[in-house]
Protein backbone atom coordinates (compact mmCIF):
# COMPACT_ATOMS: atom_id res chain seq x y z
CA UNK A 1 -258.84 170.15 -91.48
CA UNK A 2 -255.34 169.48 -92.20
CA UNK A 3 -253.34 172.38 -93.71
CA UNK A 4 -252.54 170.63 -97.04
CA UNK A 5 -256.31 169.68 -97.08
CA UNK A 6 -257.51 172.87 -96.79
CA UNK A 7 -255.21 174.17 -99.56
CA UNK A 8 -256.30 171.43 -101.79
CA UNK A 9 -260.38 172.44 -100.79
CA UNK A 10 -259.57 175.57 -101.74
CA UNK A 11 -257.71 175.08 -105.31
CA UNK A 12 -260.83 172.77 -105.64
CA UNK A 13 -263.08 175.46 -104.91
CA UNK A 14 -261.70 178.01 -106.95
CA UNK A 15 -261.27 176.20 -110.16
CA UNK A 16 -265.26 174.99 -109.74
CA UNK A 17 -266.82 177.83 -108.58
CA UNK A 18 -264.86 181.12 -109.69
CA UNK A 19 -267.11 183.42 -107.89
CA UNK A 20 -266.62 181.43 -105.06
CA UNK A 21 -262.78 181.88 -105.47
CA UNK A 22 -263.19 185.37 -105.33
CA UNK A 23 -265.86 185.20 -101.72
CA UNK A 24 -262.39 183.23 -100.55
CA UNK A 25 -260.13 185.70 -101.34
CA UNK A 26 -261.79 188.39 -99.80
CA UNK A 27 -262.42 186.45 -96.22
CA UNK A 28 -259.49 185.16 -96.22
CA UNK A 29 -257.92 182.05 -93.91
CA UNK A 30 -260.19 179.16 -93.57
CA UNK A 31 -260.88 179.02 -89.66
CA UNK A 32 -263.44 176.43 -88.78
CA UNK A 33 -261.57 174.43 -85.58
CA UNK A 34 -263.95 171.46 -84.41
CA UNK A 35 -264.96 171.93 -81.03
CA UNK A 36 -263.14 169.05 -79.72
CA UNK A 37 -263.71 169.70 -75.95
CA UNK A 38 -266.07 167.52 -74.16
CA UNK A 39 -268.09 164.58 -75.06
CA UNK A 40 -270.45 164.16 -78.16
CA UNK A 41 -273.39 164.57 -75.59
CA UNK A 42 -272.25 167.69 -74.60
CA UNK A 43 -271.94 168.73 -77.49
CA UNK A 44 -275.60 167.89 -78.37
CA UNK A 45 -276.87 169.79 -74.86
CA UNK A 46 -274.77 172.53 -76.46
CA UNK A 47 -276.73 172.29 -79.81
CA UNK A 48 -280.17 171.93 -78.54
CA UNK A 49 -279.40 174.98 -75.77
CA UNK A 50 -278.19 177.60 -78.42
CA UNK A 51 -280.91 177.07 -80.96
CA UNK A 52 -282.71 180.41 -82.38
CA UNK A 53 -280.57 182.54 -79.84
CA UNK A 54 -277.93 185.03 -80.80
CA UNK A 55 -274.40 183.64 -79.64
CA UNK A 56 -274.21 185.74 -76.53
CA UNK A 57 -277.30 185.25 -75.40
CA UNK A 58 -277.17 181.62 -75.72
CA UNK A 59 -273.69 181.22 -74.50
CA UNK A 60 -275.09 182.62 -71.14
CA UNK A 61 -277.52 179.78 -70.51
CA UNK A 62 -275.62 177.61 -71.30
CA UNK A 63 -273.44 178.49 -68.72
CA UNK A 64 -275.68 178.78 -66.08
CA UNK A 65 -276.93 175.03 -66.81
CA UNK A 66 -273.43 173.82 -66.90
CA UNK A 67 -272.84 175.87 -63.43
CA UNK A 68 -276.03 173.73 -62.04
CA UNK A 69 -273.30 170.73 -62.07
CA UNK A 70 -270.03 169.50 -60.11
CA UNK A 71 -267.31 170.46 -62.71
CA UNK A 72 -269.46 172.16 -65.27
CA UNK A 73 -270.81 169.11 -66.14
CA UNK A 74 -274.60 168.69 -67.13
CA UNK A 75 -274.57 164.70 -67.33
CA UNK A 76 -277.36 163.19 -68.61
CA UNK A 77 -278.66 161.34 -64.94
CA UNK A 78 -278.37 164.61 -63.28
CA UNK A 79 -279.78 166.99 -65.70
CA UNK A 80 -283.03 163.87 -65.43
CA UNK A 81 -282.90 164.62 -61.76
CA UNK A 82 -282.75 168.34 -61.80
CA UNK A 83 -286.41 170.12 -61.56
CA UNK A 84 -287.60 171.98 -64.21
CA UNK A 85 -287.89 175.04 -62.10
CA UNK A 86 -284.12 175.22 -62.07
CA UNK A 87 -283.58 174.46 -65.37
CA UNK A 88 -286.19 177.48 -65.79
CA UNK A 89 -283.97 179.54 -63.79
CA UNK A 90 -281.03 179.00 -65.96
CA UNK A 91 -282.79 180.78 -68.41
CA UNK A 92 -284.10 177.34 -70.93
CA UNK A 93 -287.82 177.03 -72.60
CA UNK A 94 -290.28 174.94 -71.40
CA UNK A 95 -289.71 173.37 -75.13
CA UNK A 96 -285.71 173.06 -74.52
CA UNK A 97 -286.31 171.15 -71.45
CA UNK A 98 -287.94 168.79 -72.88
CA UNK A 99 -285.31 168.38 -75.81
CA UNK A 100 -282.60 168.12 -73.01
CA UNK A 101 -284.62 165.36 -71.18
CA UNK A 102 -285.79 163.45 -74.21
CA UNK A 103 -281.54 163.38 -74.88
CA UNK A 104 -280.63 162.37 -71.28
CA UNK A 105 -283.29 159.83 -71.20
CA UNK A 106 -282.01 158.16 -74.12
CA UNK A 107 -278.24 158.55 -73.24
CA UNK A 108 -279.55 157.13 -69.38
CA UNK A 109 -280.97 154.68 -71.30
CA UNK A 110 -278.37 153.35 -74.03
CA UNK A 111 -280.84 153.64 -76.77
CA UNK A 112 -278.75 156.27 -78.42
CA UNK A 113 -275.43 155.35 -78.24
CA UNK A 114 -272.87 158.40 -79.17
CA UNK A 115 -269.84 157.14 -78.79
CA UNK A 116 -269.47 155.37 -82.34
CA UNK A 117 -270.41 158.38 -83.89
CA UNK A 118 -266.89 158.95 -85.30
CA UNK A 119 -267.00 156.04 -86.91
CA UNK A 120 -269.90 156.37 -88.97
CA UNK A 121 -270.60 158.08 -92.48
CA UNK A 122 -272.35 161.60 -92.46
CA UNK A 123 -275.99 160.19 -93.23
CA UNK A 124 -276.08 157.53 -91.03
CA UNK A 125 -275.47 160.12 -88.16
CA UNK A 126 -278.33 162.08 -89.36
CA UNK A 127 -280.56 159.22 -89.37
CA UNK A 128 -279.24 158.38 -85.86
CA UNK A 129 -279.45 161.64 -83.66
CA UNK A 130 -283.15 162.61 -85.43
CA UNK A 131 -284.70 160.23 -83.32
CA UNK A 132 -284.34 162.80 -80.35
CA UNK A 133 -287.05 165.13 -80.02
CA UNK A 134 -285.42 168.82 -81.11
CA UNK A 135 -282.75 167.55 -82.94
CA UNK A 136 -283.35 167.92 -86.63
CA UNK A 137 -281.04 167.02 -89.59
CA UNK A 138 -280.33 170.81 -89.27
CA UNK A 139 -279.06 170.38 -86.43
CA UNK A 140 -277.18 167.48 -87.17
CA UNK A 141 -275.55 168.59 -90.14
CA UNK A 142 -273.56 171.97 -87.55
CA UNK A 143 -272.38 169.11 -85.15
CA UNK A 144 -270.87 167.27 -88.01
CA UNK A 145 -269.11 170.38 -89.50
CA UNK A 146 -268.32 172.17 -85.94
CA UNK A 147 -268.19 168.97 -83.85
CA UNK A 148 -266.34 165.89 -85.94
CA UNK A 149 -265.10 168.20 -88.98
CA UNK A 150 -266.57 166.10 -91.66
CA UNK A 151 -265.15 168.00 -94.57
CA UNK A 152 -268.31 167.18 -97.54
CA UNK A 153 -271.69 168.65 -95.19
CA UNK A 154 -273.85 171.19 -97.12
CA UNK A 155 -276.26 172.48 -95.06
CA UNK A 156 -279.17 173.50 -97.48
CA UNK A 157 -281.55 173.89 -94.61
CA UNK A 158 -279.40 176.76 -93.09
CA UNK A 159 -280.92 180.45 -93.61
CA UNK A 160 -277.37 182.09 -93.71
CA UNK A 161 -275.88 179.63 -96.40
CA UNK A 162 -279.45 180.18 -98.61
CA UNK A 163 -279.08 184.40 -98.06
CA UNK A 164 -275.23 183.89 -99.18
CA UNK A 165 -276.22 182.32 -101.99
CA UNK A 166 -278.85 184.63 -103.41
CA UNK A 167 -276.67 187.66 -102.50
CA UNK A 168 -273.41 186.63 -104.22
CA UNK A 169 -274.90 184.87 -107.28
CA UNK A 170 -277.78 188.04 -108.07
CA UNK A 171 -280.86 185.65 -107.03
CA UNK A 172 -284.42 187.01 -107.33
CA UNK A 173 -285.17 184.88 -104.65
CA UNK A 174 -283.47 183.22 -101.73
CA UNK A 175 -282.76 179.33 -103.17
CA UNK A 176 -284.63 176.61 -101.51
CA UNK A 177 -282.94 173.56 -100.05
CA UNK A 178 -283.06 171.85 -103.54
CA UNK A 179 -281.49 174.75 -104.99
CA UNK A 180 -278.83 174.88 -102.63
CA UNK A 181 -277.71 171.21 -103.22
CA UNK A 182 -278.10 171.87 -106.98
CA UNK A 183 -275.88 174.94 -106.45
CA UNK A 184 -273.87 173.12 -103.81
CA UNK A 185 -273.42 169.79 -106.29
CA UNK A 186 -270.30 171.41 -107.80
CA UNK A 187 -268.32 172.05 -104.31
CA UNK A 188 -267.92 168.62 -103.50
CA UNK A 189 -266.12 166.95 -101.84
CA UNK A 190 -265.88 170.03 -99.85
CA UNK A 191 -268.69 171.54 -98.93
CA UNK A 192 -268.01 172.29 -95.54
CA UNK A 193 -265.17 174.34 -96.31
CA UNK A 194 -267.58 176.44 -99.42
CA UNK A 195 -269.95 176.33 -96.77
CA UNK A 196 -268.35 178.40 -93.95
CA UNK A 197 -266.68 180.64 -96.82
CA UNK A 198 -270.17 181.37 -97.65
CA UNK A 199 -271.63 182.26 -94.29
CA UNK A 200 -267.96 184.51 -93.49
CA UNK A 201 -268.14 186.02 -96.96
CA UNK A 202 -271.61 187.23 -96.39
CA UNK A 203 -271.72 188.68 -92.89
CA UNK A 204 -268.09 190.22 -93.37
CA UNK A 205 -269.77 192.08 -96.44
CA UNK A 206 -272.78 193.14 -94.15
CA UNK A 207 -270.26 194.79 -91.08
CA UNK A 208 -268.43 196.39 -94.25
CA UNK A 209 -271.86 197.70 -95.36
CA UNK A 210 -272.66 198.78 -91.52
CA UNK A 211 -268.73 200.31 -91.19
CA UNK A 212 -269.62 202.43 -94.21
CA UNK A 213 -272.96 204.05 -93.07
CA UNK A 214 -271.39 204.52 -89.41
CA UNK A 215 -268.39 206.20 -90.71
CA UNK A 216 -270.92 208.63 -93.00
CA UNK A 217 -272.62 209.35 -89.90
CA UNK A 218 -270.14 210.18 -88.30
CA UNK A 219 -268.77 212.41 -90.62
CA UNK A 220 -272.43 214.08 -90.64
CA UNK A 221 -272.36 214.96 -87.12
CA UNK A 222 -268.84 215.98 -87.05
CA UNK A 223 -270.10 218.90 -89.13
C-alpha cells in the first residue's frame, strides 16, 4: 500500500475504532509487502503447501518441491508428471497432492484462468479459485491480502484475527465469523490494514507475555 494510503488507513482506523488506534500504536509501522515474486499459480502451490504448518516447517517443503524443478519452478505440467512418491519425499500429504494436482490440472487445462485475476473485484476471485479442491475462501481471502494487496479483505474465517478480537475487546467468547464482520463493519474500507494490526498486535503481546515469565525465570535461577 502506498505510503499516503496507509497513513490515511490508519487516521481512518483510529478515529473508528479507538481501541484499535491504541493496538496500532503499540505495533507500530504497517509492514504487509505483497509477495510480488512469481506467478499467481505459484503463489497458489505456495498457499495450498503451507496450510496448517508452522512457517518453518512449511517453508521447508516447499522448498524441496520447488528444488524437484529446473529453476525452482514447480509448473503445473511437470508437477502432473511428477510421481507421487516424490512429491511424498518432499515432505507433502497424500491430501496436498491431490490439492496441487487438482490446481495443475486445471491450470494444464485453461479452465482456471489466473492471469486476469488482477483485474477482478475481491468476491469474484473468491468465487473463482474455490472451484479447486483445497482452496477455500480462507484461503483465498490471504492471497488477496499477501498476494495482490487488496486493501478492504476481512478475513472472519481466520483463528488469529477471531483470538485478537476476543482478547483486545474483553470477549467471553472467541467471535464467530458473523461477529467478526459485525465487528469488522466499522474498519472499512480498510480491513486489511485493521486486519494485520490485529494479528501483530496480538502475538507481539503474547512474546511480551513469554519475555516476562523467561526473564522471572531467569532471575529465579540466578539465585
Amino acid at each position: 500500500m502506498p505510503a499516503n494510503n496507509t497513513r490515511a488507513a490508519i487516521a481512518h482506523l483510529r478515529k473508528v475504532d479507538p481501541i484499535l488506534g491504541k493496538v496500532i500504536a503499540r505495533v507500530g509501522p504497517y509492514r504487509l509487502v505483497p509477495r510480488r515474486a512469481g506467478t499467481h499459480y505459484d503463489a497458489l502451490v505456495r498457499s495450498i503447501v503451507f496450510q496448517q504448518l508452522s512457517g518453518k516447517a512449511a517453508g521447508t517443503i516447499h522448498r524441496r518441491l520447488c528444488e524437484l524443478y529446473p529453476r525452482n519452478n514447480p509448473r503445473a505440467d511437470l508437477l502432473l508428471a511428477t510421481s507421487d512418491e516424490t512429491l511424498r519425499g518432499a515432505g507433502l500429504s497424500r491430501q496436498k497432492i491431490g490439492y496441487l494436482r487438482d490446481l495443475a490440472t486445471r491450470v494444464t487445462d485453461r479452465s482456471l484462468p489466473l492471469a486476469h485475476l488482477g483485474r477482478l473485484p475481491d468476491d469474484a476471485i473468491i468465487e473463482h479459485l474455490v472451484q479447486v479442491k483445497g482452496i477455500g475462501r480462507w484461503t483465498v481471502q490471504m492471497f488477496l491480502m499477501f498476494r495482490l494487496g487488496r486493501p478492504d479483505v476481512l478475513p472472519d474465517l481466520d483463528l488469529g484475527i477471531q483470538t485478537a478480537i476476543q482478547r483486545t475487546y474483553g470477549l467471553r467468547k472467541r467471535p464467530g465469523p458473523k461477529d467478526v464482520l459485525r465487528i469488522g463493519e466499522r474498519w472499512r474500507p480498510y480491513a486489511s490494514t485493521a486486519s494485520w494490526f490485529r494479528i501483530r498486535g496480538n502475538s507481539k503481546k503474547r512474546r511480551h507475555r513469554s519475555e516476562r515469565i523467561h526473564q522471572k525465570e531467569d532471575g529465579a535461577e540466578g539465585h
